[in-house]
Protein backbone atom coordinates (compact mmCIF):
# COMPACT_ATOMS: atom_id res chain seq x y z
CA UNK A 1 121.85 12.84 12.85
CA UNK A 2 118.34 13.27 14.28
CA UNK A 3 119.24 11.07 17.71
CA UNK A 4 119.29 14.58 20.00
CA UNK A 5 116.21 16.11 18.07
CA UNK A 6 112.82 16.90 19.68
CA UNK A 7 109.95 15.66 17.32
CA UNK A 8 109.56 19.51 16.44
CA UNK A 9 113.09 19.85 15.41
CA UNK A 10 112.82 16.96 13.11
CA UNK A 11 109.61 18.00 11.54
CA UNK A 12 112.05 21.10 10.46
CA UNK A 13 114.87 19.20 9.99
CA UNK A 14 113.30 16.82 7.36
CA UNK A 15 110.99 19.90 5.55
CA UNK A 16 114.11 20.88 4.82
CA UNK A 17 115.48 17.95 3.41
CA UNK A 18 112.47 18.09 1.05
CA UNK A 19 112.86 21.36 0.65
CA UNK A 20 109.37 22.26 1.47
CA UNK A 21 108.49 25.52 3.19
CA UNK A 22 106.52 26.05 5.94
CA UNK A 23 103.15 26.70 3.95
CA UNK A 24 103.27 24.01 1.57
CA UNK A 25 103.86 21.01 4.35
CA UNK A 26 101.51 22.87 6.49
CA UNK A 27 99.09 22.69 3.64
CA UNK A 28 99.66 18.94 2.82
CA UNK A 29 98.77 18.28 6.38
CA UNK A 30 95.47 20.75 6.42
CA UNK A 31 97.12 22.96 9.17
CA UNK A 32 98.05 26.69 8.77
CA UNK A 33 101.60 27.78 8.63
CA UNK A 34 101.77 28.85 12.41
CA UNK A 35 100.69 26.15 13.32
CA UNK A 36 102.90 24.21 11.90
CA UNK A 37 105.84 27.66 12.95
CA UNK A 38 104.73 26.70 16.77
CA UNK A 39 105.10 22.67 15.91
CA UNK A 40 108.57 23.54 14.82
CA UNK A 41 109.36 25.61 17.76
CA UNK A 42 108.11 23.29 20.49
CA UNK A 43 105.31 25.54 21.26
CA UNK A 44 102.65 22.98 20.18
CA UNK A 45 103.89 19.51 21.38
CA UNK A 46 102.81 16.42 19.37
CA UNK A 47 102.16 12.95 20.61
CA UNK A 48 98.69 12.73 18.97
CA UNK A 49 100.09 9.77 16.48
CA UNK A 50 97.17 10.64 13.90
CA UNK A 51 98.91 13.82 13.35
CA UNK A 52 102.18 12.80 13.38
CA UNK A 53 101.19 10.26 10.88
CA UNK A 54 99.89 12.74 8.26
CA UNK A 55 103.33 14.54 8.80
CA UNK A 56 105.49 11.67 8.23
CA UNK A 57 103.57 10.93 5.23
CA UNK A 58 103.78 14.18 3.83
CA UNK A 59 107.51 14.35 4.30
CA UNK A 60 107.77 10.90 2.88
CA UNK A 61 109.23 9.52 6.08
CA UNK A 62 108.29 6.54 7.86
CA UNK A 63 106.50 7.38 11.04
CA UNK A 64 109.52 5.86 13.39
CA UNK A 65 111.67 8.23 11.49
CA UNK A 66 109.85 11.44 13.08
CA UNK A 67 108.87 10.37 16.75
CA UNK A 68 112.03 7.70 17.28
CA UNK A 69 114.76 8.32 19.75
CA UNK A 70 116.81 5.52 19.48
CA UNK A 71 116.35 3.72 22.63
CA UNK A 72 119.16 2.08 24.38
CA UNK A 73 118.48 -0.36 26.20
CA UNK A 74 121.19 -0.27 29.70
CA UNK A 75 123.10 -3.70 30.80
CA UNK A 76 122.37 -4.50 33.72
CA UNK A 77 122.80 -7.78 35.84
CA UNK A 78 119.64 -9.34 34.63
CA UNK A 79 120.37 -8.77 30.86
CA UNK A 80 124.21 -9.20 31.00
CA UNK A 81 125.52 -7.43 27.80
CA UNK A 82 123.32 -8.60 25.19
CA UNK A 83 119.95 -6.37 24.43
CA UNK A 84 117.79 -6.02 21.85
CA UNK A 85 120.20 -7.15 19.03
CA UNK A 86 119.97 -10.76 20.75
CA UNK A 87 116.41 -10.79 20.29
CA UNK A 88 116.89 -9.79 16.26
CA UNK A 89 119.27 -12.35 15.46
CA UNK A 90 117.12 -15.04 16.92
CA UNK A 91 113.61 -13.67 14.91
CA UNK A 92 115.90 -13.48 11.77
CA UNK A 93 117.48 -16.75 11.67
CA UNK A 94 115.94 -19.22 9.79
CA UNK A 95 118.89 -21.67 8.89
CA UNK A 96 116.62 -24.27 10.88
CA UNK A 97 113.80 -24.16 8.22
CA UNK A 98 116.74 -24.84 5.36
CA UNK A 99 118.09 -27.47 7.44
CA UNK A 100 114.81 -29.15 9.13
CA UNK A 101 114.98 -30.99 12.66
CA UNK A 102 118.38 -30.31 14.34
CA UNK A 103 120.10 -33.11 15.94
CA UNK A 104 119.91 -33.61 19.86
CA UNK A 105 116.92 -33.81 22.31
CA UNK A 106 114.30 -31.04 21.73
CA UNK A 107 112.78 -28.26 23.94
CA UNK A 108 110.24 -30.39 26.56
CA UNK A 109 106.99 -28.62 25.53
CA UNK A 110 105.50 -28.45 28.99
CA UNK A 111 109.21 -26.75 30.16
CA UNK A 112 109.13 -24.95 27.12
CA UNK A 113 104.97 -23.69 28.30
CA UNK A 114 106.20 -23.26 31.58
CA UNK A 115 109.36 -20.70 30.76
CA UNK A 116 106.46 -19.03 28.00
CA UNK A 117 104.42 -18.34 31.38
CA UNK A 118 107.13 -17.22 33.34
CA UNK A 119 108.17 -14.51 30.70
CA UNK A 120 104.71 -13.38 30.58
CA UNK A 121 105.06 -12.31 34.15
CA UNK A 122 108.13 -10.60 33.34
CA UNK A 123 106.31 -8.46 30.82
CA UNK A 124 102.94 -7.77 32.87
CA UNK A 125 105.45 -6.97 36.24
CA UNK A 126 107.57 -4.86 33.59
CA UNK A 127 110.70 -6.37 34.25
CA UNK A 128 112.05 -5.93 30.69
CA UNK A 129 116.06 -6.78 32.01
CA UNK A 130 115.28 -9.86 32.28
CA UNK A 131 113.16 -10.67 28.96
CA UNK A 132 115.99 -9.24 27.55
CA UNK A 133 117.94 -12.01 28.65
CA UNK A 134 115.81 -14.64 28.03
CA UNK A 135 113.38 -13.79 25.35
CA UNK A 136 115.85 -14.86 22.36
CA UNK A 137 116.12 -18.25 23.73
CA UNK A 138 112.12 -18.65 24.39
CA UNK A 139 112.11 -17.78 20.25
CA UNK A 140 114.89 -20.03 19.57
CA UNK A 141 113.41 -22.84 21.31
CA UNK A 142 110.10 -22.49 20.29
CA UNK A 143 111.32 -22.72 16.78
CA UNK A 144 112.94 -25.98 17.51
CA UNK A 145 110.04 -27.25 18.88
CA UNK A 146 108.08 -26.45 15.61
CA UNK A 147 110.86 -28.00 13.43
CA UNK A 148 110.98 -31.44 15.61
CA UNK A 149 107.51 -32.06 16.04
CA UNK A 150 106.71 -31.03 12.50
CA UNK A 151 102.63 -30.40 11.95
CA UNK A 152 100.76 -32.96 11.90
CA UNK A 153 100.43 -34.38 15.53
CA UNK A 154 98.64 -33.05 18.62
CA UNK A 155 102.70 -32.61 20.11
CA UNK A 156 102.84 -30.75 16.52
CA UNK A 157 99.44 -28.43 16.76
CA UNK A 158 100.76 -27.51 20.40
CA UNK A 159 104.34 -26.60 19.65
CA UNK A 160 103.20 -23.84 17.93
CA UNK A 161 100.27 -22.69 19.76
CA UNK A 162 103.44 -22.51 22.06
CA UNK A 163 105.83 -20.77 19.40
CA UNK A 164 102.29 -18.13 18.55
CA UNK A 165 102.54 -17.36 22.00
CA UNK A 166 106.24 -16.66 22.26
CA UNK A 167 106.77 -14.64 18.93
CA UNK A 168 103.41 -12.32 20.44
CA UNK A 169 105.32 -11.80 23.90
CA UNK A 170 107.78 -10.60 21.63
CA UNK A 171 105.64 -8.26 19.43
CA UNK A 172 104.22 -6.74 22.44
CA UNK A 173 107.66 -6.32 24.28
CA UNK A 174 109.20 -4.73 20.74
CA UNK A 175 106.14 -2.27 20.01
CA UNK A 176 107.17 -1.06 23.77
CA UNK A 177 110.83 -0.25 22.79
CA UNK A 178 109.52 1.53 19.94
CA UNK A 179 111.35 -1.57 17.73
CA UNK A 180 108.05 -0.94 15.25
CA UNK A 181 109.82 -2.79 11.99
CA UNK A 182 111.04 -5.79 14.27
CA UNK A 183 107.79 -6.20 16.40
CA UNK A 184 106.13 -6.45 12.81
CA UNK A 185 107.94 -9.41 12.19
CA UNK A 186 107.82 -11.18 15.40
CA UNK A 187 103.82 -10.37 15.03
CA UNK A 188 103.41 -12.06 11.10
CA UNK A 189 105.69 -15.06 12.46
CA UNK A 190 103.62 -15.51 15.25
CA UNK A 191 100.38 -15.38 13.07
CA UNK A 192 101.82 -17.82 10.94
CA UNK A 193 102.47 -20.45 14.02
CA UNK A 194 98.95 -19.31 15.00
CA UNK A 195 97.32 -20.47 11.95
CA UNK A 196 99.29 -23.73 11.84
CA UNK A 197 98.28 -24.28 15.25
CA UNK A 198 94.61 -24.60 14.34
CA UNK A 199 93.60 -22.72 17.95
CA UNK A 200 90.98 -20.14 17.06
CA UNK A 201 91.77 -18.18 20.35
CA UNK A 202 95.64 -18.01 19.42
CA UNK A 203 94.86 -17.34 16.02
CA UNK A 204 92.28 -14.26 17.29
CA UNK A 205 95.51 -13.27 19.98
CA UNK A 206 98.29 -13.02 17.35
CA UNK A 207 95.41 -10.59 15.10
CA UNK A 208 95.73 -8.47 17.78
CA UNK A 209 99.16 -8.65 17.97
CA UNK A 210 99.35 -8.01 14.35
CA UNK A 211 96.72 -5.06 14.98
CA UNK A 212 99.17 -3.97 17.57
CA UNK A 213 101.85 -3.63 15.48
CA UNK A 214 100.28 -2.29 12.61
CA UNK A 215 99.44 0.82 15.15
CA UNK A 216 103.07 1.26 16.13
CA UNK A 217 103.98 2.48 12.27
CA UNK A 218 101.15 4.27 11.50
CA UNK A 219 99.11 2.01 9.62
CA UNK A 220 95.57 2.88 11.16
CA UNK A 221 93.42 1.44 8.94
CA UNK A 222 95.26 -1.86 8.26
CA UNK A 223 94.97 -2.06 11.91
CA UNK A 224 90.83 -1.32 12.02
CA UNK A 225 90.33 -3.61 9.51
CA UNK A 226 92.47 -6.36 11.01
CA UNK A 227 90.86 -6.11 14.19
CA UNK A 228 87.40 -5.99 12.77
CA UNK A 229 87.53 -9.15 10.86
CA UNK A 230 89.73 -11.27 13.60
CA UNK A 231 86.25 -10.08 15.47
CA UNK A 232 83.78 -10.97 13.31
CA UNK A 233 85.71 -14.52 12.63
CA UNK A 234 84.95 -14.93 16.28
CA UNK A 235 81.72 -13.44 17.03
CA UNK A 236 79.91 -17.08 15.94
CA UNK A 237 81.23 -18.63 19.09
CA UNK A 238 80.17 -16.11 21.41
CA UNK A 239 76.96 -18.29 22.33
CA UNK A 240 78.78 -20.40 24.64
CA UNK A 241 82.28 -18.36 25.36
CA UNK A 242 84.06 -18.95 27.45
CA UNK A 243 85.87 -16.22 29.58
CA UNK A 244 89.54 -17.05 27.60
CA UNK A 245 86.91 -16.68 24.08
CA UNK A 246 85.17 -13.22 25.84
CA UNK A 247 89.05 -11.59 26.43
CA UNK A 248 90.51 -12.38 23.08
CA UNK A 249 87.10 -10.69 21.83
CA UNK A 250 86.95 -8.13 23.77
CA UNK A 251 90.79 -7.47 23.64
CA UNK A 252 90.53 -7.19 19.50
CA UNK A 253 87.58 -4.71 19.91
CA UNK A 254 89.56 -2.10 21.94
CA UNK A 255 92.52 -2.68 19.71
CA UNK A 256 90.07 -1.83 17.33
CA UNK A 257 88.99 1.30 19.74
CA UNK A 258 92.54 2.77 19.72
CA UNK A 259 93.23 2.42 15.76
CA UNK A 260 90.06 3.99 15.23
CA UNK A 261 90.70 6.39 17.37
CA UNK A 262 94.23 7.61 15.67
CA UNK A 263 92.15 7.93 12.50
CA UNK A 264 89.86 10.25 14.57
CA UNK A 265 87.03 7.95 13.73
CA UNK A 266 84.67 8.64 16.47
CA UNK A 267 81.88 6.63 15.56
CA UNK A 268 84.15 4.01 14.90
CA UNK A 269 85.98 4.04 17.97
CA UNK A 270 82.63 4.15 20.21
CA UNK A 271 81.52 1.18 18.53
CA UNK A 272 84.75 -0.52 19.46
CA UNK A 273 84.37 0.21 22.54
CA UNK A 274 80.43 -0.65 23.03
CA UNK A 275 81.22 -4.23 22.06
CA UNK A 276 84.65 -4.83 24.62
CA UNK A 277 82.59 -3.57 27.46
CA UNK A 278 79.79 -5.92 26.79
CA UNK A 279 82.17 -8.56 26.49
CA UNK A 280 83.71 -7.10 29.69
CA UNK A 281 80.55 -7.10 31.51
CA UNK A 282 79.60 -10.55 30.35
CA UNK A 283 82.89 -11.75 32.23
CA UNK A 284 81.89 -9.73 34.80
CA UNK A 285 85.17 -8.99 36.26
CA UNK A 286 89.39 -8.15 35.51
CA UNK A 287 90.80 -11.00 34.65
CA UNK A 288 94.20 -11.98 32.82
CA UNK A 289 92.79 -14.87 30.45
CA UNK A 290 95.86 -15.69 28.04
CA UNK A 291 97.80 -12.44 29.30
CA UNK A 292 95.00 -9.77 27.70
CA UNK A 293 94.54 -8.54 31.33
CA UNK A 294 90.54 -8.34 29.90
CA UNK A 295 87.86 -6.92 32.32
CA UNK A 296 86.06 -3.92 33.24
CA UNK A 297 88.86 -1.80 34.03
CA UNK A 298 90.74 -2.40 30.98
CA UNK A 299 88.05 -1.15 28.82
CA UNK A 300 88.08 2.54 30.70
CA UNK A 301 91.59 2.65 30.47
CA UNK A 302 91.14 2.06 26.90
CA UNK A 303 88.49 4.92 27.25
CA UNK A 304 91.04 7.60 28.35
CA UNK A 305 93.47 6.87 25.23
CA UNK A 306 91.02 7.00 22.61
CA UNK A 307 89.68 10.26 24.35
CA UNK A 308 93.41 11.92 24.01
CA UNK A 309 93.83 10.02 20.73
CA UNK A 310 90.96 12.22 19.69
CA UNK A 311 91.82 15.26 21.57
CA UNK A 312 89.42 15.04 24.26
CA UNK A 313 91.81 16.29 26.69
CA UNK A 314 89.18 17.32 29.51
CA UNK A 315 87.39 13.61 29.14
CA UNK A 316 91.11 11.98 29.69
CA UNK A 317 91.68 14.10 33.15
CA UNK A 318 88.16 13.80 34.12
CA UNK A 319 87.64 9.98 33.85
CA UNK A 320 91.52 8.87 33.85
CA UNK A 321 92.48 9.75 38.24
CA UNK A 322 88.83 8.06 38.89
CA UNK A 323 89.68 4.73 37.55
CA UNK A 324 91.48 2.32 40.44
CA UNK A 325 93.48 -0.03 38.25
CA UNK A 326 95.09 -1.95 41.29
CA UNK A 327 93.97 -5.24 39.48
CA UNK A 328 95.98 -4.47 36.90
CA UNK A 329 98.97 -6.24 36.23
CA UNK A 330 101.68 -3.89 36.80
CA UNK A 331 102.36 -3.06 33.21
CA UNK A 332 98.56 -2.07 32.36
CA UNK A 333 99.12 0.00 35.61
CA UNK A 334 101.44 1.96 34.50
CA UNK A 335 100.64 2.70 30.98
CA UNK A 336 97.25 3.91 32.40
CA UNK A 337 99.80 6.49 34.33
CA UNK A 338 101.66 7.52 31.62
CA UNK A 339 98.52 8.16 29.51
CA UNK A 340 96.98 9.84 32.30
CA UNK A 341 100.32 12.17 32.78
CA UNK A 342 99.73 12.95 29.12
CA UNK A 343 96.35 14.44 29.91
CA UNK A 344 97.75 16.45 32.74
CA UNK A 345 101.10 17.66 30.42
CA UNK A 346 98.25 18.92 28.02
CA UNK A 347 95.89 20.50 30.11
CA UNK A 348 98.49 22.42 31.97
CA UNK A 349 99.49 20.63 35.28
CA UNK A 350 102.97 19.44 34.64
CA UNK A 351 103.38 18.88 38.26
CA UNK A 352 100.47 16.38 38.66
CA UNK A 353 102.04 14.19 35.58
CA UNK A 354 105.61 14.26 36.92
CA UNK A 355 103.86 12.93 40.29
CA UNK A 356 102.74 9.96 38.47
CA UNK A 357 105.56 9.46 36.20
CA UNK A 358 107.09 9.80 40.10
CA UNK A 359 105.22 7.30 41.39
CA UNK A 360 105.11 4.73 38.64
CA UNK A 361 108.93 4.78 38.52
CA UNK A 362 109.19 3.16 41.77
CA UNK A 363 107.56 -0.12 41.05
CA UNK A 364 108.17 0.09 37.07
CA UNK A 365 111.13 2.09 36.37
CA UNK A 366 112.30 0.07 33.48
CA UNK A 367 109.22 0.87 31.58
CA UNK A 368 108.88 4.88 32.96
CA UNK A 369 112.21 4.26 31.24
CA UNK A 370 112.11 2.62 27.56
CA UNK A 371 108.38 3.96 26.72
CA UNK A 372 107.74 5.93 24.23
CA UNK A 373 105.12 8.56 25.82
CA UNK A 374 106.90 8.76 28.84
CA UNK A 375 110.21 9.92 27.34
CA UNK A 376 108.43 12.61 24.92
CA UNK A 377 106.58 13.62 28.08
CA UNK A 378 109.57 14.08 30.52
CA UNK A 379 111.55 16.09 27.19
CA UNK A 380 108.87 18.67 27.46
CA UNK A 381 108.74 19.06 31.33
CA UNK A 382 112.41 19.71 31.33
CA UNK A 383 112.19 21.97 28.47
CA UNK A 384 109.27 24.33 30.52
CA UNK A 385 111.13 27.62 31.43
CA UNK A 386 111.18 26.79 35.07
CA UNK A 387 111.28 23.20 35.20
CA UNK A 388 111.35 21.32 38.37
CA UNK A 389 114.36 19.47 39.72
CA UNK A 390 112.82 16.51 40.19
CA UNK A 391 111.61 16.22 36.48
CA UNK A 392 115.97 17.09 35.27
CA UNK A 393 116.51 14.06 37.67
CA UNK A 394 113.94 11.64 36.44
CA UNK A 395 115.21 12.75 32.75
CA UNK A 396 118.47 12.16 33.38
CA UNK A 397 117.92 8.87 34.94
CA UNK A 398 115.78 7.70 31.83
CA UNK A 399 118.60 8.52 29.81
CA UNK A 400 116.57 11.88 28.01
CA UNK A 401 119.18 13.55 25.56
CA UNK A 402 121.05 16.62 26.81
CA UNK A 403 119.80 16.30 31.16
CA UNK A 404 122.39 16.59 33.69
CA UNK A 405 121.36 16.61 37.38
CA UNK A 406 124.25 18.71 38.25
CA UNK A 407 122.26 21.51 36.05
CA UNK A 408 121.62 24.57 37.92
């Protein structure tokens, strides 16, 4: 009923439902009735998840209910005609742990490392078609693995350091769809193989994945506290680290950074922060150590969401142009855009943020596509009262509600 809604539209629709008027929800939310009036009417936009949070909880909603447009994910040659839904059945089936070790030879765990490492570079280079495709198998066979070589042996410990690693490629791709309940599965299975594993450094990754997808329904502080003990478990070792040790760190401290941030915990979130760049400068470089794309550069793009996490709009378009990300893997790259178009959407320069969006689209356009951000930003560029043709185009090629390019 929602599907064609702006996020304003549902905030009405669902006050409604409750049957809540304008002062009381703007009240519940510590926010005067026009403000709230302008939320409603798309004067204010909202991507700030912090508020959107205290909205959804005041309308007794879950957060996905208010900011999710149900993304559908295109067929295409690389994916064939199975999505998303592939990649559910194959995290929800668990007749294998009924019916222990199936019969027949099991995954190779080198091939199964190798295909784990090749759909990491599917992710970081964006192409999400083609994890799509594959990605349900990875899980499938990583479960196998687990079930054949039981726990036990060294074959045993690595199968699922393997499977931890193939249920977090999975949280991360999900939280990017927006797939917030499904990714928080994927992330607690993962954990689980983690722990079983015995690898500190896999166990610290799949926190963050956790952390990760503790963010993507609104639960802020589950997510700071997460991140802060994962941390702290780690911080004994950080002696003799080594640069895989430093990223997982580092990485869990500006998960940290952004959770804190969403609760508009500034002290918080600059202590995140302090501790990932002096892990960043004790590597001394970017790097991609177990995918975290760690370094330097990652830390100040972390910079510029916290600052528009916390509404420091003029800090985001200051610092976010001035930071060359070209070391990036081409996913970091491009959420750095999108977050940077945010800035420019909110301080006024529409034109600037469809350049990027522009820009990013031609090396990434499945994730310009399928993000979040990107799609709430492009429904409020083509919803200006002179919007530009190029911004109807890109909308209608993401697959925005209610664009046609054939619109005058």
């Amino acid at each position: 009923m929602t599907d064609d809604m702006t996020i304003g539209e549902r905030v009405a629709f669902y006050r409604q439902r409750r049957g809540l008027t304008q002062t009381v929800l703007a009240g519940l939310v510590g926010r005067s009735e026009d403000w709230l009036r302008k939320v409603e009417h798309e004067v204010l936009p909202l991507d700030r998840l912090s508020v959107l949070r205290r909205l959804a909880f005041a309308l007794d909603i879950s957060l996905g209910d208010l900011i999710g447009e149900p993304v559908l994910m295109a067929w295409a040659d690389e994916s064939g005609r199975r999505t998303v839904p592939a990649l559910r059945v194959a995290l929800m089936d668990h007749r294998q742990f009924l019916s222990g070790p199936q019969p027949g030879e099991p995954p190779r765990l080198d091939a199964l490392a190798a295909e784990i490492a090749a759909q990491w570079g599917d992710y970081q280079n964006s192409r999400y078609a083609r994890l799509t495709q594959r990605l349900p198998l990875l899980i499938t066979d990583a479960q196998a693995a687990c079930q054949h070589h039981g726990r036990g042996s060294d074959d045993g410990l690595r199968a699922h350091a393997l499977a931890a690693s193939a249920h977090q490629l999975a949280t991360a791709f999900l939280t990017k769809l927006g797939e917030a309940d499904l990714a928080a599965i994927s992330a607690s299975r993962g954990l689980a193989a983690a722990h079983t594993s015995g690898d500190d450094l896999m166990i610290g990754s799949l926190y963050r994945s956790v952390a990760h997808a503790l963010l993507s329904i609104g639960e802020f502080e589950q997510a700071v506290a997460l991140a802060r003990a994962a941390a702290d478990h780690l911080e004994p070792g950080l002696g003799d680290a080594t640069p895989e040790y430093l990223s997982v760190y580092g990485m869990l401290h500006l998960v940290g950074a952004v959770a804190s941030s969403r609760r508009e915990d500034r002290a918080d979130t600059t202590t995140f922060l302090t501790e990932a760049d002096k892990a960043a400068t004790r590597l001394g470089h970017d790097a991609n150590h177990m995918w975290t794309a760690f370094g330097p550069t990652n830390v100040n793009v972390h910079r510029v969401t916290a600052a528009m996490e916390l509404g420091d709009v003029q800090v985001a378009v200051d610092l976010g142009p001035r930071i060359d990300t070209h070391a990036l893997p081409v996913e970091r790259r491009v959420r750095h855009a999108i977050e940077t178009a945010r800035a420019y959407v909110r301080w006024n320069r529409a034109n600037d943020a469809l350049t990027l969006l522009l820009d990013a689209e031609q090396y990434a356009p499945e994730q310009v596509r399928y993000h979040r951000l990107s799609r709430i930003l492009v429904r409020e560029m083509i919803r200006l009262p002179r919007p530009a043709g190029h911004a109807i185009e890109l909308a209608y090629r993401m697959g925005v509600h209610g664009t046609d390019p054939r619109r005058p």
